[in-house]
PDB file of N, CA and C in Angstrom:
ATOM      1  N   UNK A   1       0.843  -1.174   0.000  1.00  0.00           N
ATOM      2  CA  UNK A   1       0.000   0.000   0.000  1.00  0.00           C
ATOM      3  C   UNK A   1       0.892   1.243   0.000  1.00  0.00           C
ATOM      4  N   UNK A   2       0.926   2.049  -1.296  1.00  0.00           N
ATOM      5  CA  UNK A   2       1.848   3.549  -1.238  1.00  0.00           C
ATOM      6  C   UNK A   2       1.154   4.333   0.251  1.00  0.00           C
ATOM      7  N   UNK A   3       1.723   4.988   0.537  1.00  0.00           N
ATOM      8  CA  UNK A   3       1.456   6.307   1.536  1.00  0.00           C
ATOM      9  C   UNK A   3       1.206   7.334   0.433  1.00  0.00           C
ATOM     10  N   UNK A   4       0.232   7.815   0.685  1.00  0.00           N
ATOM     11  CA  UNK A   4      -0.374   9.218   0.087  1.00  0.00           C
ATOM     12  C   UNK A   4      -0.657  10.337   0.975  1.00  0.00           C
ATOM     13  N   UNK A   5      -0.693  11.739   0.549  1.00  0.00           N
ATOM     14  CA  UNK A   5      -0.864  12.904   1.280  1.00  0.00           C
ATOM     15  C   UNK A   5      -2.079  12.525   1.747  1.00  0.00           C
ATOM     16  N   UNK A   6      -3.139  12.094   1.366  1.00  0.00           N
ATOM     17  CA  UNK A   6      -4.487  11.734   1.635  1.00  0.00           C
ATOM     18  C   UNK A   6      -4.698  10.815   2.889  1.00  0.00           C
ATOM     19  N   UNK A   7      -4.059   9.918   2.335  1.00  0.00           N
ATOM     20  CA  UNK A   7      -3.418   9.081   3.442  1.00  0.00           C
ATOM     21  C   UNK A   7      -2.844   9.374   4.911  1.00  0.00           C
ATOM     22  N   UNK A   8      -1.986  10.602   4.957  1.00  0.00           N
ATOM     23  CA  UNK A   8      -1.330  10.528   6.120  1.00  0.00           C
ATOM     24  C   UNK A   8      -2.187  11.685   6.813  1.00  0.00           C
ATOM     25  N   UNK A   9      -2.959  12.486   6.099  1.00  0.00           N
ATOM     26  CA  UNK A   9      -3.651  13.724   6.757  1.00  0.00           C
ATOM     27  C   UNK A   9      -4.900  12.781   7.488  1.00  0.00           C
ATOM     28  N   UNK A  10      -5.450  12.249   6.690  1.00  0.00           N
ATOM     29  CA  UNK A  10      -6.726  10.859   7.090  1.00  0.00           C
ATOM     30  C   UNK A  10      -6.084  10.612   8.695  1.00  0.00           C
ATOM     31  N   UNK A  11      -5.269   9.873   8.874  1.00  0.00           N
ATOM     32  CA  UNK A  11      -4.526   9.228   9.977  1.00  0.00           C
ATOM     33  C   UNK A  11      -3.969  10.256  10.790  1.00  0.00           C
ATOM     34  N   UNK A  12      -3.593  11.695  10.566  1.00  0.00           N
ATOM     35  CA  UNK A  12      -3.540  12.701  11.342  1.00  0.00           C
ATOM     36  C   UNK A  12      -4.410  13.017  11.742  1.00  0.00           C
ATOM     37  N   UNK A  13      -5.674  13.019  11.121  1.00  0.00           N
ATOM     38  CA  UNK A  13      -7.151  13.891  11.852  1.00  0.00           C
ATOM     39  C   UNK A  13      -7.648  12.551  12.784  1.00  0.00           C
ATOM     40  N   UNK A  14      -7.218  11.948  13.513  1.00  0.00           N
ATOM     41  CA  UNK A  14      -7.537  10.757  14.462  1.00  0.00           C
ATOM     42  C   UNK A  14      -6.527  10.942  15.505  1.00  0.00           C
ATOM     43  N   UNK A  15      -5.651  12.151  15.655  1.00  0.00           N
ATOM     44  CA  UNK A  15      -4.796  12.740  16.656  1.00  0.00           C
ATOM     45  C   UNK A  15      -5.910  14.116  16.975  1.00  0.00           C
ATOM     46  N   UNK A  16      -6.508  14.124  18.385  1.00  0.00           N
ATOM     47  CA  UNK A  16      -7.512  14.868  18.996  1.00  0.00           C
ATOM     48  C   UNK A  16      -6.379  15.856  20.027  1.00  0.00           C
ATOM     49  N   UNK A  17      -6.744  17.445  19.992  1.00  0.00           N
ATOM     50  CA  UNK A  17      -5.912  17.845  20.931  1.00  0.00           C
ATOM     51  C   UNK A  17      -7.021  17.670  21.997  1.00  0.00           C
ATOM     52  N   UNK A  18      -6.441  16.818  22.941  1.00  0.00           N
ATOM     53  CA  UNK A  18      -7.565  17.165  24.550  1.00  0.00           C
ATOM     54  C   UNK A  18      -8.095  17.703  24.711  1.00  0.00           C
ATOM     55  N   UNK A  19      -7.448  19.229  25.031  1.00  0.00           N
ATOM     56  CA  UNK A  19      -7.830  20.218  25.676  1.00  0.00           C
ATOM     57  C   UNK A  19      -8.996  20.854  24.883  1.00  0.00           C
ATOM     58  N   UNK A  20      -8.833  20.605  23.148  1.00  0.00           N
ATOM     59  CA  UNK A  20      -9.740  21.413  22.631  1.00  0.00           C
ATOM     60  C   UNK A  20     -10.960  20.433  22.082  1.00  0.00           C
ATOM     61  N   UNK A  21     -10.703  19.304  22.108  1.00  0.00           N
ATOM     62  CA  UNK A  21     -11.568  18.121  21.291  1.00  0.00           C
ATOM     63  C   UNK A  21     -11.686  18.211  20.080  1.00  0.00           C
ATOM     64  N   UNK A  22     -10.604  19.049  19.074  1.00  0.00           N
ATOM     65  CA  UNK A  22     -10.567  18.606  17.982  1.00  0.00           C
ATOM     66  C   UNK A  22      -9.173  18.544  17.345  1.00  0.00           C
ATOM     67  N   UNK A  23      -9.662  17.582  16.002  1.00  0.00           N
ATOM     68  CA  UNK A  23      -8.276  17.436  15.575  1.00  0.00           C
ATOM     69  C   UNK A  23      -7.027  18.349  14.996  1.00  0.00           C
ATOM     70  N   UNK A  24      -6.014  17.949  15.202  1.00  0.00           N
ATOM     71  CA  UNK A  24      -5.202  18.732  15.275  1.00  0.00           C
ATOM     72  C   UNK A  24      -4.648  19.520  13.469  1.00  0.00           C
ATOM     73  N   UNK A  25      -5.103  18.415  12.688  1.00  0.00           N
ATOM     74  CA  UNK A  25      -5.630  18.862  11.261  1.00  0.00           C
ATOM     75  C   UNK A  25      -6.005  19.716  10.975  1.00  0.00           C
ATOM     76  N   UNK A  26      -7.435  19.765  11.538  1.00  0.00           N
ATOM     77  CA  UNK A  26      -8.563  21.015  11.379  1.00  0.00           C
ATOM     78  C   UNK A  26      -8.167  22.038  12.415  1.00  0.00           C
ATOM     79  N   UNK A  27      -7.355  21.888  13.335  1.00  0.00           N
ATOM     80  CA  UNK A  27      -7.057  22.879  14.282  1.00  0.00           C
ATOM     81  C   UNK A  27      -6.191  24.222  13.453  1.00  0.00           C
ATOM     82  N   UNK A  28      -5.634  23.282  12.595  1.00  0.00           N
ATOM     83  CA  UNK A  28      -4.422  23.841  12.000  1.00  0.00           C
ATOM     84  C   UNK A  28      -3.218  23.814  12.649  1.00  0.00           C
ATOM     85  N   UNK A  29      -2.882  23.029  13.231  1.00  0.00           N
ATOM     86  CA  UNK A  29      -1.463  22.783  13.972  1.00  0.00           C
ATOM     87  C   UNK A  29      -0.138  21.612  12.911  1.00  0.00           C
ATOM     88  N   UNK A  30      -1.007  21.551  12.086  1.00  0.00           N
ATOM     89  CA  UNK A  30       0.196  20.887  11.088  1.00  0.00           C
ATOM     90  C   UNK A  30       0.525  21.648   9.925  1.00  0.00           C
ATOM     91  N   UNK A  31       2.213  22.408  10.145  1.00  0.00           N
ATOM     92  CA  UNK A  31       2.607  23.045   9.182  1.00  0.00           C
ATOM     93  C   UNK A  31       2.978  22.539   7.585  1.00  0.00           C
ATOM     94  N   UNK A  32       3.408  21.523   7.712  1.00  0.00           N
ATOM     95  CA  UNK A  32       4.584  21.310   6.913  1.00  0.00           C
ATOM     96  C   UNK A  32       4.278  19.810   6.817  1.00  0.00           C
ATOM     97  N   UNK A  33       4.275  19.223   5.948  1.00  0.00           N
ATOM     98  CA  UNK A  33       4.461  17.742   5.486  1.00  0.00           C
ATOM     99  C   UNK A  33       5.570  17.013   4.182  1.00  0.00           C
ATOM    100  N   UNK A  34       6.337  16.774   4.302  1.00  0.00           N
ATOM    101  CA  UNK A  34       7.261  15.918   3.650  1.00  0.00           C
ATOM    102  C   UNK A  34       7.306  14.474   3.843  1.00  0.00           C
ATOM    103  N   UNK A  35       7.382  13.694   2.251  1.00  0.00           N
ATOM    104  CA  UNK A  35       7.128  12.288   2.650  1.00  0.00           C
ATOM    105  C   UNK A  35       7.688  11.651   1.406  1.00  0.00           C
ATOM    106  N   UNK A  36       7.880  10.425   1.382  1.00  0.00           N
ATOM    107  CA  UNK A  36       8.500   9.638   0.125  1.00  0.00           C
ATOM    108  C   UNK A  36       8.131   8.423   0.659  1.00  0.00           C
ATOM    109  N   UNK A  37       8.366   7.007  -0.241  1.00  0.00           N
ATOM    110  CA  UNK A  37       8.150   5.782   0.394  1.00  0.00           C
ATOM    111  C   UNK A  37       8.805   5.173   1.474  1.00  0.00           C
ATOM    112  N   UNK A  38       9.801   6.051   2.369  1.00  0.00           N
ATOM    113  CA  UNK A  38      10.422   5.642   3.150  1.00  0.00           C
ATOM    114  C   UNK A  38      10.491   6.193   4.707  1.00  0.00           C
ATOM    115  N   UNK A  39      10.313   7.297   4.438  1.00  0.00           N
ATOM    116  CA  UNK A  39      10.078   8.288   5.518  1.00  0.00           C
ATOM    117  C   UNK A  39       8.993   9.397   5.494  1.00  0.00           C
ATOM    118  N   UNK A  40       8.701  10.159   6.421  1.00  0.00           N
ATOM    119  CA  UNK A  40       7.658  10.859   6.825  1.00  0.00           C
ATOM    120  C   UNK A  40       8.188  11.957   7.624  1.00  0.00           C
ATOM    121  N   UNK A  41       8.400  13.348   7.255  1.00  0.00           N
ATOM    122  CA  UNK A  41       8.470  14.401   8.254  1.00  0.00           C
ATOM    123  C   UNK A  41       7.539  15.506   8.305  1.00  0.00           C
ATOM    124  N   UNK A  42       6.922  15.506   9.475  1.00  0.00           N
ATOM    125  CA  UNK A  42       6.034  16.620   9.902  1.00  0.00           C
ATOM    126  C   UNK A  42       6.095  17.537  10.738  1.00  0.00           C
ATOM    127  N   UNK A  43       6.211  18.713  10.362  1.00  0.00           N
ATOM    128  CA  UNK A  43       6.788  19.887  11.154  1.00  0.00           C
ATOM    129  C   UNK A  43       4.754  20.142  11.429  1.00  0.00           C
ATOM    130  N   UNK A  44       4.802  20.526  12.972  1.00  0.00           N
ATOM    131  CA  UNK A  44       3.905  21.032  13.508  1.00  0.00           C
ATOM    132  C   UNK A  44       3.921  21.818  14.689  1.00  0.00           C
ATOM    133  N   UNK A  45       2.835  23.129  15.315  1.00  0.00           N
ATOM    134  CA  UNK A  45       3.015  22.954  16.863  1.00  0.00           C
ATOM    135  C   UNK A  45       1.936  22.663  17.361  1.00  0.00           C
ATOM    136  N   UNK A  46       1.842  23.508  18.320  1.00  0.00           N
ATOM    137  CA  UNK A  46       0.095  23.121  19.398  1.00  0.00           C
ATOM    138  C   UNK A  46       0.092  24.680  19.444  1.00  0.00           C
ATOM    139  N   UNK A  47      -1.442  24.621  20.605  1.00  0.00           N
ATOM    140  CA  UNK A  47      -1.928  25.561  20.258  1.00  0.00           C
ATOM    141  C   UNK A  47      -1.214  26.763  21.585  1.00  0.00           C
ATOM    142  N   UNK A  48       0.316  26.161  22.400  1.00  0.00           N
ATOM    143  CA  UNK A  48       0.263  27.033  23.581  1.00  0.00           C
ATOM    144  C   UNK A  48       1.884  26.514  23.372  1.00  0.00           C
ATOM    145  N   UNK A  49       2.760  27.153  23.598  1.00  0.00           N
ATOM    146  CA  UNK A  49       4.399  26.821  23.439  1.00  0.00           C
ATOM    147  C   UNK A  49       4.436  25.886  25.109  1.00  0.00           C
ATOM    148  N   UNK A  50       3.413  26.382  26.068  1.00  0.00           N
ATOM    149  CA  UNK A  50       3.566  25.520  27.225  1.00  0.00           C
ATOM    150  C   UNK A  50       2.617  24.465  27.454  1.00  0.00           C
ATOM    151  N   UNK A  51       1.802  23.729  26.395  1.00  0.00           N
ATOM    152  CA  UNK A  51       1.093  22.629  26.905  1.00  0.00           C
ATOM    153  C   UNK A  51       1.642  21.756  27.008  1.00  0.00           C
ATOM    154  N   UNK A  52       1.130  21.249  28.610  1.00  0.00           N
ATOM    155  CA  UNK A  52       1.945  19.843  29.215  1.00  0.00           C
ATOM    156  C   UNK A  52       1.329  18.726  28.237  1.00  0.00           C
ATOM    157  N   UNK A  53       0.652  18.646  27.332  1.00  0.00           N
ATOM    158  CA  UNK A  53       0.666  17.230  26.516  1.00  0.00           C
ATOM    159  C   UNK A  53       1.657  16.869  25.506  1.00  0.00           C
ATOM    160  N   UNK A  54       2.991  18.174  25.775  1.00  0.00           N
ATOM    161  CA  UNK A  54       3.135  18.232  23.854  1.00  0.00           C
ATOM    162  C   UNK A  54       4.274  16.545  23.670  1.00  0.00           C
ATOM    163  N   UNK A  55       4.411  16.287  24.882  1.00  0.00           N
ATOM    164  CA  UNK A  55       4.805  14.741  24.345  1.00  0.00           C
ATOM    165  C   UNK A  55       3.884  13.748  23.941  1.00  0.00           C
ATOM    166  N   UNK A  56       2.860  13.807  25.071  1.00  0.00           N
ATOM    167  CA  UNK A  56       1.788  12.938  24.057  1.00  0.00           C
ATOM    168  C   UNK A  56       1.451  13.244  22.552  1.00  0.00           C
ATOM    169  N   UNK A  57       0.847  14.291  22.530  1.00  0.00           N
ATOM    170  CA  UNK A  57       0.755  14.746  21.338  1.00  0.00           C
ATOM    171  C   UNK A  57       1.789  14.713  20.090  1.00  0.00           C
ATOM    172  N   UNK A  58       3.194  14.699  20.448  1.00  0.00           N
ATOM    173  CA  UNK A  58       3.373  14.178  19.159  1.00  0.00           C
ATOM    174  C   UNK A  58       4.020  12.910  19.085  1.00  0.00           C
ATOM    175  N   UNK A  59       3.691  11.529  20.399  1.00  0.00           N
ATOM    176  CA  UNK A  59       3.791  10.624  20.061  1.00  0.00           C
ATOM    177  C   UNK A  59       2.733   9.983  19.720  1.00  0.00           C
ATOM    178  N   UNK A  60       1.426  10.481  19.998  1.00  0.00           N
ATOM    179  CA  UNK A  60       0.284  10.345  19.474  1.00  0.00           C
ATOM    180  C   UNK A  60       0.503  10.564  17.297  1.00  0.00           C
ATOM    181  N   UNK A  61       0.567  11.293  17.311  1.00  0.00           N
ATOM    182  CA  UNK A  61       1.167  11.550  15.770  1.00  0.00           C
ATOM    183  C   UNK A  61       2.064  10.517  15.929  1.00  0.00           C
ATOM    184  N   UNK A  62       3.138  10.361  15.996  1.00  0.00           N
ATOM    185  CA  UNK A  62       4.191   9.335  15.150  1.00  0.00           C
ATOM    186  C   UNK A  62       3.171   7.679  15.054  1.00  0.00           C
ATOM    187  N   UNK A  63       2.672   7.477  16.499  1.00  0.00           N
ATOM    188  CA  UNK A  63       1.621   6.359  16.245  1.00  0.00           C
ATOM    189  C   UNK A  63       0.586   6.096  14.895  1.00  0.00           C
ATOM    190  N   UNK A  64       0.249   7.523  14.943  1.00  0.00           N
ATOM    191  CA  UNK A  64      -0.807   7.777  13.901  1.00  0.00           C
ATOM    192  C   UNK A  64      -0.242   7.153  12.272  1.00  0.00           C
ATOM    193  N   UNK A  65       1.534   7.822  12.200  1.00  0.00           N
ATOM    194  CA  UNK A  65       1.443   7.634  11.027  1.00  0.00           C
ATOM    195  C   UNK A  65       2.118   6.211  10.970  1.00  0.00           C
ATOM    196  N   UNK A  66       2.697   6.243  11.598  1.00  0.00           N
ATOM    197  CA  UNK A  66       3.322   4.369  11.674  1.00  0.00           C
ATOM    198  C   UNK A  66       2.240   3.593  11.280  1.00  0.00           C
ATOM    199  N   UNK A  67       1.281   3.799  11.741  1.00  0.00           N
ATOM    200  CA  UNK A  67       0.163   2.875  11.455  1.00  0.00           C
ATOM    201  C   UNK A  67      -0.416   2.713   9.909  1.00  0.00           C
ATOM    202  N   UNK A  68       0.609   3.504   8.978  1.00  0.00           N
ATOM    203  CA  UNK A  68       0.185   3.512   7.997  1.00  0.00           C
ATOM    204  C   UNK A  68       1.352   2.211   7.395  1.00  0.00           C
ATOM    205  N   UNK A  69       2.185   2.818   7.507  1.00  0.00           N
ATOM    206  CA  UNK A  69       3.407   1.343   7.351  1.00  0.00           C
ATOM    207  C   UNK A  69       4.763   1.260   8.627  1.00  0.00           C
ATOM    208  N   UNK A  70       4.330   0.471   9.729  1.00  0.00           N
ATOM    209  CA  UNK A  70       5.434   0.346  10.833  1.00  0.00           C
ATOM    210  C   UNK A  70       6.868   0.206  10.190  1.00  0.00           C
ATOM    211  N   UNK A  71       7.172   0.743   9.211  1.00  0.00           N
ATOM    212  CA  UNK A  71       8.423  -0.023   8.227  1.00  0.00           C
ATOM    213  C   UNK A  71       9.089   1.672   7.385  1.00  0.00           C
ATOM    214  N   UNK A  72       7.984   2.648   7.838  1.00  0.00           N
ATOM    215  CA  UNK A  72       8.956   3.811   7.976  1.00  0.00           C
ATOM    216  C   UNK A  72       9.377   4.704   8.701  1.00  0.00           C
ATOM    217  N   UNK A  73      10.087   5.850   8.452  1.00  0.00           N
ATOM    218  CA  UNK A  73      10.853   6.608   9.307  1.00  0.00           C
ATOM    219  C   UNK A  73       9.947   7.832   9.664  1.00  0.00           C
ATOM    220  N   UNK A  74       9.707   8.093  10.590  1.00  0.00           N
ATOM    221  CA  UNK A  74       8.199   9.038  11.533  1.00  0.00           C
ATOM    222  C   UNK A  74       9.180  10.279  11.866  1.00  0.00           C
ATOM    223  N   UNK A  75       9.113  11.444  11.654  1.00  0.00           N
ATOM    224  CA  UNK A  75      10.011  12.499  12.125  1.00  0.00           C
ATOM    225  C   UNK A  75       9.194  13.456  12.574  1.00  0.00           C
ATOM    226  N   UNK A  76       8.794  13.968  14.037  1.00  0.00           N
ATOM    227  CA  UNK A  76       7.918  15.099  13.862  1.00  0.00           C
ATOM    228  C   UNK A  76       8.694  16.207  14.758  1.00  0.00           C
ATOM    229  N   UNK A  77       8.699  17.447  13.771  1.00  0.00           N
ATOM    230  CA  UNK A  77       9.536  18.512  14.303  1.00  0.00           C
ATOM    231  C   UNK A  77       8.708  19.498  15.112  1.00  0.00           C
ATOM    232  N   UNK A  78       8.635  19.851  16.231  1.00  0.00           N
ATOM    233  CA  UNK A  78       7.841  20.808  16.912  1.00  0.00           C
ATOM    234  C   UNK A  78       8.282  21.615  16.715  1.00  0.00           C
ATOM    235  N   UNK A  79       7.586  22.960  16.506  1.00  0.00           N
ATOM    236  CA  UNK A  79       8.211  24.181  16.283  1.00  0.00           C
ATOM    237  C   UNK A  79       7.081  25.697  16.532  1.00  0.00           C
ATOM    238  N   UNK A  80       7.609  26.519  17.183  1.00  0.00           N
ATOM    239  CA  UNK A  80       6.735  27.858  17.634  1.00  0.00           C
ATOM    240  C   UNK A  80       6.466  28.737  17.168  1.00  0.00           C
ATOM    241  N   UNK A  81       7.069  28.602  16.030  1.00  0.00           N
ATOM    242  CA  UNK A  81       7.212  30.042  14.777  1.00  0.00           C
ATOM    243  C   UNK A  81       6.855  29.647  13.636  1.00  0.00           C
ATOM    244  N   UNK A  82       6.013  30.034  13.187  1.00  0.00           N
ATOM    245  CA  UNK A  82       5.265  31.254  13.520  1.00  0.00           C
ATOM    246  C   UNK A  82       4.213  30.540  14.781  1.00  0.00           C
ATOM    247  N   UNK A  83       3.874  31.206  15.250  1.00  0.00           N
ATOM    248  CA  UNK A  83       3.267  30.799  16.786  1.00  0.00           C
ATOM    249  C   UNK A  83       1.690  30.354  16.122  1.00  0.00           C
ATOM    250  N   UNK A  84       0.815  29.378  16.489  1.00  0.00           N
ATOM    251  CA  UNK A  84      -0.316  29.337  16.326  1.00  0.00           C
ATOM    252  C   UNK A  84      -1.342  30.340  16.461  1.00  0.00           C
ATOM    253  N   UNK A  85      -2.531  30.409  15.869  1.00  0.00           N
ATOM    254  CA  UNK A  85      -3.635  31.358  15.712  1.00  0.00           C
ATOM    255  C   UNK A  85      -4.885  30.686  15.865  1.00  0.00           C
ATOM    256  N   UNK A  86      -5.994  31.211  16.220  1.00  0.00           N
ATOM    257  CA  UNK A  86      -6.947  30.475  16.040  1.00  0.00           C
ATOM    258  C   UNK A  86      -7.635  30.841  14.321  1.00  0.00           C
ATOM    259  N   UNK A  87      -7.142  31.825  13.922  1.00  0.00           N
ATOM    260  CA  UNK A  87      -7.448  31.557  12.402  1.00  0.00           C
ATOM    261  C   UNK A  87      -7.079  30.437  11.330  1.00  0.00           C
ATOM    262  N   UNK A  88      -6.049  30.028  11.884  1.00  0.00           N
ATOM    263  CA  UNK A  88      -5.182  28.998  11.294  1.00  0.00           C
ATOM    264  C   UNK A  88      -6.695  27.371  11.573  1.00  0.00           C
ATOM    265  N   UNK A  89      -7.893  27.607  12.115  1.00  0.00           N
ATOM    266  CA  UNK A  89      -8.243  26.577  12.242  1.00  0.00           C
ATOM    267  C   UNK A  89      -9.238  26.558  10.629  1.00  0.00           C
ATOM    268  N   UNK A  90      -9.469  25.247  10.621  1.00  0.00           N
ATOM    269  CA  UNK A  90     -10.500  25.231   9.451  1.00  0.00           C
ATOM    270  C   UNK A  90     -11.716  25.424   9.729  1.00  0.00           C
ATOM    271  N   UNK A  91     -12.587  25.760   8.514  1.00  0.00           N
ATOM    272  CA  UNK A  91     -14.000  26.475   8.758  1.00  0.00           C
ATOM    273  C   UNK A  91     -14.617  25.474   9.759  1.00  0.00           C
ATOM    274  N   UNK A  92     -14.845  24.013   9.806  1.00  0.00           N
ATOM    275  CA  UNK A  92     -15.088  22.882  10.580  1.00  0.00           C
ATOM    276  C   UNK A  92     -14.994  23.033  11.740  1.00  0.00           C
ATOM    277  N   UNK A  93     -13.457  23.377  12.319  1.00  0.00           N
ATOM    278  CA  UNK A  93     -12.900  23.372  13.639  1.00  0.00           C
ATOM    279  C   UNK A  93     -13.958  24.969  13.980  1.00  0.00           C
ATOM    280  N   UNK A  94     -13.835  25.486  12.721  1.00  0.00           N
ATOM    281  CA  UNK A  94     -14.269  27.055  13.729  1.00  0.00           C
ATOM    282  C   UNK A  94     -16.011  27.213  14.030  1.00  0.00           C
ATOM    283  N   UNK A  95     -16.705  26.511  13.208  1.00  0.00           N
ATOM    284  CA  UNK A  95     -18.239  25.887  13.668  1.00  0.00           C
ATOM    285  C   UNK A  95     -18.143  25.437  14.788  1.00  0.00           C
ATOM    286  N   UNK A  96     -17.494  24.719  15.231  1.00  0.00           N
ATOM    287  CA  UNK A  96     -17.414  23.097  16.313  1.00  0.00           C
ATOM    288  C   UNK A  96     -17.506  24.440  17.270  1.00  0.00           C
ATOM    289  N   UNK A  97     -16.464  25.057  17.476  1.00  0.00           N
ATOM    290  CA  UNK A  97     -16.144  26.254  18.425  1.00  0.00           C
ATOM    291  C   UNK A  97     -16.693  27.115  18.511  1.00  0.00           C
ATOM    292  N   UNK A  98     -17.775  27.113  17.806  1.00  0.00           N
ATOM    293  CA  UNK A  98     -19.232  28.523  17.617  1.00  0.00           C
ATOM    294  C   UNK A  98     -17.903  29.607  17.075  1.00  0.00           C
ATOM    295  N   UNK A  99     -17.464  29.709  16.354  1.00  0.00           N
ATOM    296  CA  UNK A  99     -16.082  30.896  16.157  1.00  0.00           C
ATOM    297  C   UNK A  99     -17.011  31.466  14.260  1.00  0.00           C
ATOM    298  N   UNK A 100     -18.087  30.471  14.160  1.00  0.00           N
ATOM    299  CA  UNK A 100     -18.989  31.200  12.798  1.00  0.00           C
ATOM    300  C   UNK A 100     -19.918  30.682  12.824  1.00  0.00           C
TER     301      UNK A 100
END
C-alpha cells in the first residue's frame, strides 16, 4: 500500500488535541508535510508553546502515522514560529467552536 498525502492527513485527523476536542488537522497545527516511500516528516506545533501534553501529542502523531506502514521513518519537528492562531483553524474546527 503507497502512503499518500491523503493518506497521512486521514490518519492525522484521528490525533484529537484534549484540551480542545478537535483534531489537530482542522485545528491547524500541522505546518509542513514531507514524505517519500520511506520516511515521513512533519513539522507542527500546538496551540500554547507551554502545553503539558506536547509529548503525548506528538507521540500520538508518530503512532498515527506508523500505522500507515510500521516499516517507515516518523520524524515530527515541533516548532513555535510562527506561533499558532486560532485563524489557522479550518471552517469545521471554527463551527465546532461557535467561532462562525
Amino acid at each position: 500500500m503507497a502512503v499518500t498525502e491523503e493518506k497521512i492527513f486521514e490518519n492525522l485527523k484521528t490525533v484529537i488535541d484534549p484540551e480542545i476536542g478537535i483534531n489537530i488537522v482542522d485545528l491547524g497545527l500541522i505546518y509542513n508535510l514531507d514524505f517519500d516511500d520511506k520516511k515521513i516528516d512533519v513539522t507542527m506545533t500546538l496551540t500554547t508553546p507551554g502545553c503539558p501534553m506536547h509529548s503525548s501529542i506528538t507521540s500520538w502523531v508518530k503512532e498515527a502515522l506508523l500505522s500507515l506502514d510500521e516499516n517507515m521513518e516518523v520524524n515530527v519537528n515541533l516548532v513555535w514560529q510562527p506561533p499558532w492562531s486560532p485563524e489557522d483553524m479550518s471552517d469545521e474546527a471554527k463551527r465546532q467552536l461557535g467561532r462562525m
